[in-house]
C-alpha atoms as a PDB file:
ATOM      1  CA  UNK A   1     -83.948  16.619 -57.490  1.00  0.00           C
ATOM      2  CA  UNK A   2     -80.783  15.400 -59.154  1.00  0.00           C
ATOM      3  CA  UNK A   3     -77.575  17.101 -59.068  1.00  0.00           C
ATOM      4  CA  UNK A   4     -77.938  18.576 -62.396  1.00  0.00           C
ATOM      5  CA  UNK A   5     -81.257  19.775 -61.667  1.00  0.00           C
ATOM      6  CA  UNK A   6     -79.613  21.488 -58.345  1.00  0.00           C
ATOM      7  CA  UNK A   7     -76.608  22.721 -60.252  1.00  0.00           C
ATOM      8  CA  UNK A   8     -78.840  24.405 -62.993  1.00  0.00           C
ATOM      9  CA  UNK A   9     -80.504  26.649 -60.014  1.00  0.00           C
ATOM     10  CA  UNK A  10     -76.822  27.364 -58.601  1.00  0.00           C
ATOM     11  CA  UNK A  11     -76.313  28.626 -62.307  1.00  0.00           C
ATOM     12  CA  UNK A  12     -79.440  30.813 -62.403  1.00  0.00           C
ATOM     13  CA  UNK A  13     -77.508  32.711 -59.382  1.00  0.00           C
ATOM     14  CA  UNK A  14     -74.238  32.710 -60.919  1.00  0.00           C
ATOM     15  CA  UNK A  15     -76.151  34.372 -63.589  1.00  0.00           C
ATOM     16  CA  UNK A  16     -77.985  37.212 -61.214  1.00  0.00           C
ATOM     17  CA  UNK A  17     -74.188  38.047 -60.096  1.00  0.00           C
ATOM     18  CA  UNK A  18     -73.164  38.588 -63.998  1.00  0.00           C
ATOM     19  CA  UNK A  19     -76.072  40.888 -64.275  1.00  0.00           C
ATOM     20  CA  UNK A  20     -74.352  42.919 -60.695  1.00  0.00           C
ATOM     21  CA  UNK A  21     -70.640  43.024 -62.504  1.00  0.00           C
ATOM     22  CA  UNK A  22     -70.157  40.274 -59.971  1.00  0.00           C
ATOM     23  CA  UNK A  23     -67.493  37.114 -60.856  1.00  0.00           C
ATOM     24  CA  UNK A  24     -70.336  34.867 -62.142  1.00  0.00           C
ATOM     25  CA  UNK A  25     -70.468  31.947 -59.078  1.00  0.00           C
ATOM     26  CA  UNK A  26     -73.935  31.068 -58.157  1.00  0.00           C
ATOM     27  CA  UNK A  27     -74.767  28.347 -55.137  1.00  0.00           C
ATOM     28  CA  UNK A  28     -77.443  26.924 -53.848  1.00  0.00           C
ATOM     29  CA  UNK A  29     -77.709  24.408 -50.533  1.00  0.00           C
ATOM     30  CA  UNK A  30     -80.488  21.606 -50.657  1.00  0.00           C
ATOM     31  CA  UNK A  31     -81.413  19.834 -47.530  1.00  0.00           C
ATOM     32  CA  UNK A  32     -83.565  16.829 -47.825  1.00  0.00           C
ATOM     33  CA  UNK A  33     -84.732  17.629 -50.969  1.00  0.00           C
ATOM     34  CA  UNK A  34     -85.376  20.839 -51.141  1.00  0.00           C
ATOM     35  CA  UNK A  35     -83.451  24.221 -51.828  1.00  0.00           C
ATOM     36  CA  UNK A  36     -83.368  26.201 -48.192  1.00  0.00           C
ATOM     37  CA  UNK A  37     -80.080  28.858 -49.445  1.00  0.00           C
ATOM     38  CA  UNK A  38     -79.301  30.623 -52.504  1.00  0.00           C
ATOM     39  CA  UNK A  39     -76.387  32.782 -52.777  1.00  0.00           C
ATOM     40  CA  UNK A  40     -74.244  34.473 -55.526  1.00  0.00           C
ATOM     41  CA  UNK A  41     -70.871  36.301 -55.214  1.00  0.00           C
ATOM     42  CA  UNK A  42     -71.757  40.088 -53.910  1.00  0.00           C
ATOM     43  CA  UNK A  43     -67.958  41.023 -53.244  1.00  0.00           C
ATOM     44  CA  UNK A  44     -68.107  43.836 -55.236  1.00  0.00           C
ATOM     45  CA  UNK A  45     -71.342  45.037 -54.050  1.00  0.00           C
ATOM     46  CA  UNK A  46     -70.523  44.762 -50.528  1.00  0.00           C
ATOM     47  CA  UNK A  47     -66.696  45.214 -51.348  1.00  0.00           C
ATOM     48  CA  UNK A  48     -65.768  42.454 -49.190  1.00  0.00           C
ATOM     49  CA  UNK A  49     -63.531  39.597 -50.345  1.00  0.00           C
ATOM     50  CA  UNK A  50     -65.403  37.177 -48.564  1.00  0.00           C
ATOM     51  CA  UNK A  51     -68.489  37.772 -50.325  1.00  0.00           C
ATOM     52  CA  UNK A  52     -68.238  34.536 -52.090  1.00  0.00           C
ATOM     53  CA  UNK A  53     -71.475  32.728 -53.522  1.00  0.00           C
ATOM     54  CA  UNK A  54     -70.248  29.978 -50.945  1.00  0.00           C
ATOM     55  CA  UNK A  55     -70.033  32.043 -47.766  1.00  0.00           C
ATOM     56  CA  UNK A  56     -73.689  33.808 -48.771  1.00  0.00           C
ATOM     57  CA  UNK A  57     -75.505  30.455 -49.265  1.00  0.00           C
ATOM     58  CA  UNK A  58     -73.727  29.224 -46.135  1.00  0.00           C
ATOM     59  CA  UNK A  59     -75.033  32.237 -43.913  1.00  0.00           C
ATOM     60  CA  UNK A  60     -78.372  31.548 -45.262  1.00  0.00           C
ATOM     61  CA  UNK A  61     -78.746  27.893 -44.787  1.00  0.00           C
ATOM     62  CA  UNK A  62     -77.375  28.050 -40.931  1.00  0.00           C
ATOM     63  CA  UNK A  63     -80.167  31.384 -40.183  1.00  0.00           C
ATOM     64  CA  UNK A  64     -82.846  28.985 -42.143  1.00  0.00           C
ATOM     65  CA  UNK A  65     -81.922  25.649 -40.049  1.00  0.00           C
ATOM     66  CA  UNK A  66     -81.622  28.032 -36.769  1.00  0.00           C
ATOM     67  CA  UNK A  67     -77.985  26.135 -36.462  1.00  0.00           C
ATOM     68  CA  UNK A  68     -74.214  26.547 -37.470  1.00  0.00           C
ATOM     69  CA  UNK A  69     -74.038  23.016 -39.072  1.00  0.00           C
ATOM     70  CA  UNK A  70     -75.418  21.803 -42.467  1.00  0.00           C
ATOM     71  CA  UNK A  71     -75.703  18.061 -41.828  1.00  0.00           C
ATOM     72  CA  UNK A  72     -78.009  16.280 -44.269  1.00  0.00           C
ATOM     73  CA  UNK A  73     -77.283  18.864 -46.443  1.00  0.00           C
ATOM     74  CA  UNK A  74     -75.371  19.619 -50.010  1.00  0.00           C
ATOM     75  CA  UNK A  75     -74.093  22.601 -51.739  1.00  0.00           C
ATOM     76  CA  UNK A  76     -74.225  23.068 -55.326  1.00  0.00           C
ATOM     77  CA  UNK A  77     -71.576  25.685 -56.581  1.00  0.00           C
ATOM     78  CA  UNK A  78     -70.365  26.359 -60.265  1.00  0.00           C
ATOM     79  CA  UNK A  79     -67.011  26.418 -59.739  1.00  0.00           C
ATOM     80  CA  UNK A  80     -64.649  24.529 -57.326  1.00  0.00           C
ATOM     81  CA  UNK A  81     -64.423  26.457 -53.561  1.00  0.00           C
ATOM     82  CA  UNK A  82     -61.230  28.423 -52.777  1.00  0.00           C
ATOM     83  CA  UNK A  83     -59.252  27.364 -49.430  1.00  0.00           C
ATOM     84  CA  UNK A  84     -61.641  29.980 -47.477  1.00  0.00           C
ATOM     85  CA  UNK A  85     -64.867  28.855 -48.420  1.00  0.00           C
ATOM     86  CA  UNK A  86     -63.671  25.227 -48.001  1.00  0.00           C
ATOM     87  CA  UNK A  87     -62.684  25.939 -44.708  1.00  0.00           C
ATOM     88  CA  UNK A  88     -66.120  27.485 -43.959  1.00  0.00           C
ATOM     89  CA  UNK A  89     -67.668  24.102 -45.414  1.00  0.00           C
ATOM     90  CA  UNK A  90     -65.826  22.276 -43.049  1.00  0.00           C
ATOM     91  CA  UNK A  91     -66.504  23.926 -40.208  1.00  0.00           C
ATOM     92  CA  UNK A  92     -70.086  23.977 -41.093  1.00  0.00           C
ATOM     93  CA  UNK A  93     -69.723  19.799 -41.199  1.00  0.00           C
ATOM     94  CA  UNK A  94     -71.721  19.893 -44.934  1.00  0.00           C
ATOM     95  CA  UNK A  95     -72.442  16.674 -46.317  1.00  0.00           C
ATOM     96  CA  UNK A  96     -71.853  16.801 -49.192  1.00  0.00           C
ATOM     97  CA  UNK A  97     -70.380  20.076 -51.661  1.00  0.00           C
ATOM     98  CA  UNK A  98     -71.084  19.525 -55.608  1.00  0.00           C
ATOM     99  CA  UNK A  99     -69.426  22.051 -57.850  1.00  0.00           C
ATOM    100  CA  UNK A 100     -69.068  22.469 -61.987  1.00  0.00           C
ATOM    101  CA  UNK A 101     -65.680  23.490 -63.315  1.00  0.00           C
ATOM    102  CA  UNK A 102     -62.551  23.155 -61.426  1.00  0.00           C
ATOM    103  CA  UNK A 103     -60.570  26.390 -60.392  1.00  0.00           C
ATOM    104  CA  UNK A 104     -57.015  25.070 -60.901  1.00  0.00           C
ATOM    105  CA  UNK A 105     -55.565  28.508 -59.611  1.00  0.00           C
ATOM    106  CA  UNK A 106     -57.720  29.010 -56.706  1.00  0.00           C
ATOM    107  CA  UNK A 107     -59.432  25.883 -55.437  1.00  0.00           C
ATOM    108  CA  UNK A 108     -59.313  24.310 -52.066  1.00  0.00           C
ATOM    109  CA  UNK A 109     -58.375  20.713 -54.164  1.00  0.00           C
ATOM    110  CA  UNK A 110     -54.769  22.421 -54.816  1.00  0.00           C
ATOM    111  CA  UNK A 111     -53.910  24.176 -52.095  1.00  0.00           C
ATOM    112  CA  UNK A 112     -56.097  22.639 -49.098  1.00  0.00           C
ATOM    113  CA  UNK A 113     -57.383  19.000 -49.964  1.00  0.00           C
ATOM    114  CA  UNK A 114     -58.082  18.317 -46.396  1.00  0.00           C
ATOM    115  CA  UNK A 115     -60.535  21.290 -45.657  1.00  0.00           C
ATOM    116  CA  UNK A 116     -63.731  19.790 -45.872  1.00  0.00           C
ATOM    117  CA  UNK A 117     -64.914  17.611 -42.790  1.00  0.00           C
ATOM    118  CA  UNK A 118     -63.375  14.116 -43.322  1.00  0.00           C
ATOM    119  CA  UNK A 119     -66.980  12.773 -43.961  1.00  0.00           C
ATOM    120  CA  UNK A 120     -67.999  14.938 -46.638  1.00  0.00           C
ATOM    121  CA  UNK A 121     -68.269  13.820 -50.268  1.00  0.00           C
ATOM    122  CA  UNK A 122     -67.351  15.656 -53.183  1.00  0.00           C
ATOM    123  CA  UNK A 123     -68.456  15.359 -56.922  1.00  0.00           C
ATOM    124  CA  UNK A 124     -66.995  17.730 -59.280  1.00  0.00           C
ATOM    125  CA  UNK A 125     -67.676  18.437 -63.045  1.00  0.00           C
ATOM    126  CA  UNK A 126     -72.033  18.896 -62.615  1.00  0.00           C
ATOM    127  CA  UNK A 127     -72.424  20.403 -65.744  1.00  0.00           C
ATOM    128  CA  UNK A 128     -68.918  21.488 -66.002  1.00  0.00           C
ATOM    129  CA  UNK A 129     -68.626  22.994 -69.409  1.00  0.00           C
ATOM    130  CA  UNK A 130     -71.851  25.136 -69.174  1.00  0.00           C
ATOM    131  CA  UNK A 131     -70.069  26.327 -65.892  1.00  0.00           C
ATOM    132  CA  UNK A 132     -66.969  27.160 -67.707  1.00  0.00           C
ATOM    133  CA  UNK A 133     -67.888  28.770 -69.993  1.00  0.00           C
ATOM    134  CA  UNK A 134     -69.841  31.172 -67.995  1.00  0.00           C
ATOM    135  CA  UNK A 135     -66.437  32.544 -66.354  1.00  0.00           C
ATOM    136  CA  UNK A 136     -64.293  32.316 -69.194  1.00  0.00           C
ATOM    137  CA  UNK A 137     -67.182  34.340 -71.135  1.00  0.00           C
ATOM    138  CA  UNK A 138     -67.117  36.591 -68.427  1.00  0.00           C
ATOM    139  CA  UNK A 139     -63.107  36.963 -67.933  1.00  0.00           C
ATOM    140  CA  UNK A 140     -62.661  37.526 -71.907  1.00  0.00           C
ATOM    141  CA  UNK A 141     -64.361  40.513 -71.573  1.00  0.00           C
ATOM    142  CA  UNK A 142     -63.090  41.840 -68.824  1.00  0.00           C
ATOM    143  CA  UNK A 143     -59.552  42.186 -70.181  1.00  0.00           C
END
């Protein structure tokens, strides 16, 4: 699967947590090949900030593998990871984490650029405007 491909199945989440009232972020984790975690943001739901689309794909992939680390793996989120679930990535020593639009308020490129494990790579801007678009739909009508 390309990252696109992976990115539009992160997106199908991120639209299952507009359909909760959820902040739109959808994420999937593929390890060799194939899509072993799904998560979407459920803070509201569970009314827990930590309920990001990151942390719930996370939890999943480690129960699936039977192990806290995600080697030989990649996570496909639609928007940038705050400082938290960059941490989280980190500690969970991904391979690689592929999101769509930047969070320039929030995200861990700002405020923590040295979360991730050193050997991780990042690729930003998968389908970034479709990704965009989704939250700033969702934030106009919020307010």
């Amino acid at each position: 699967m390309t990252d696109e491909q992976c990115m539009r199945h992160a997106l199908m989440q991120a639209h299952a947590a507009l359909a909760e009232g959820e902040v739109p972020i959808g994420a999937v984790v593929v390890c060799r090949g194939q899509i072993i975690a799904r998560g979407h943001n459920l803070t509201e739901r569970l009314h827990d900030v930590t309920a990001h689309a990151e942390m719930q794909a996370i939890t999943a992939a480690t129960e699936y593998l039977g192990g806290k680390y995600l080697k030989e793996c990649t996570l496909y989120v639609t928007v940038e990871p705050c400082v938290m679930c960059a941490g989280a990535l980190g500690w969970s020593q991904i391979t690689r984490v592929v999101y769509g639009a930047a969070d320039d308020k929030r995200g861990f490129r700002r405020f923590a650029p040295c979360a991730l494990h050193p050997k991780c790579e990042v690729v930003s801007g998968v389908l970034e405007e479709e990704c965009a678009a989704l939250m700033r739909s969702f934030f106009q009508r919020k307010r």
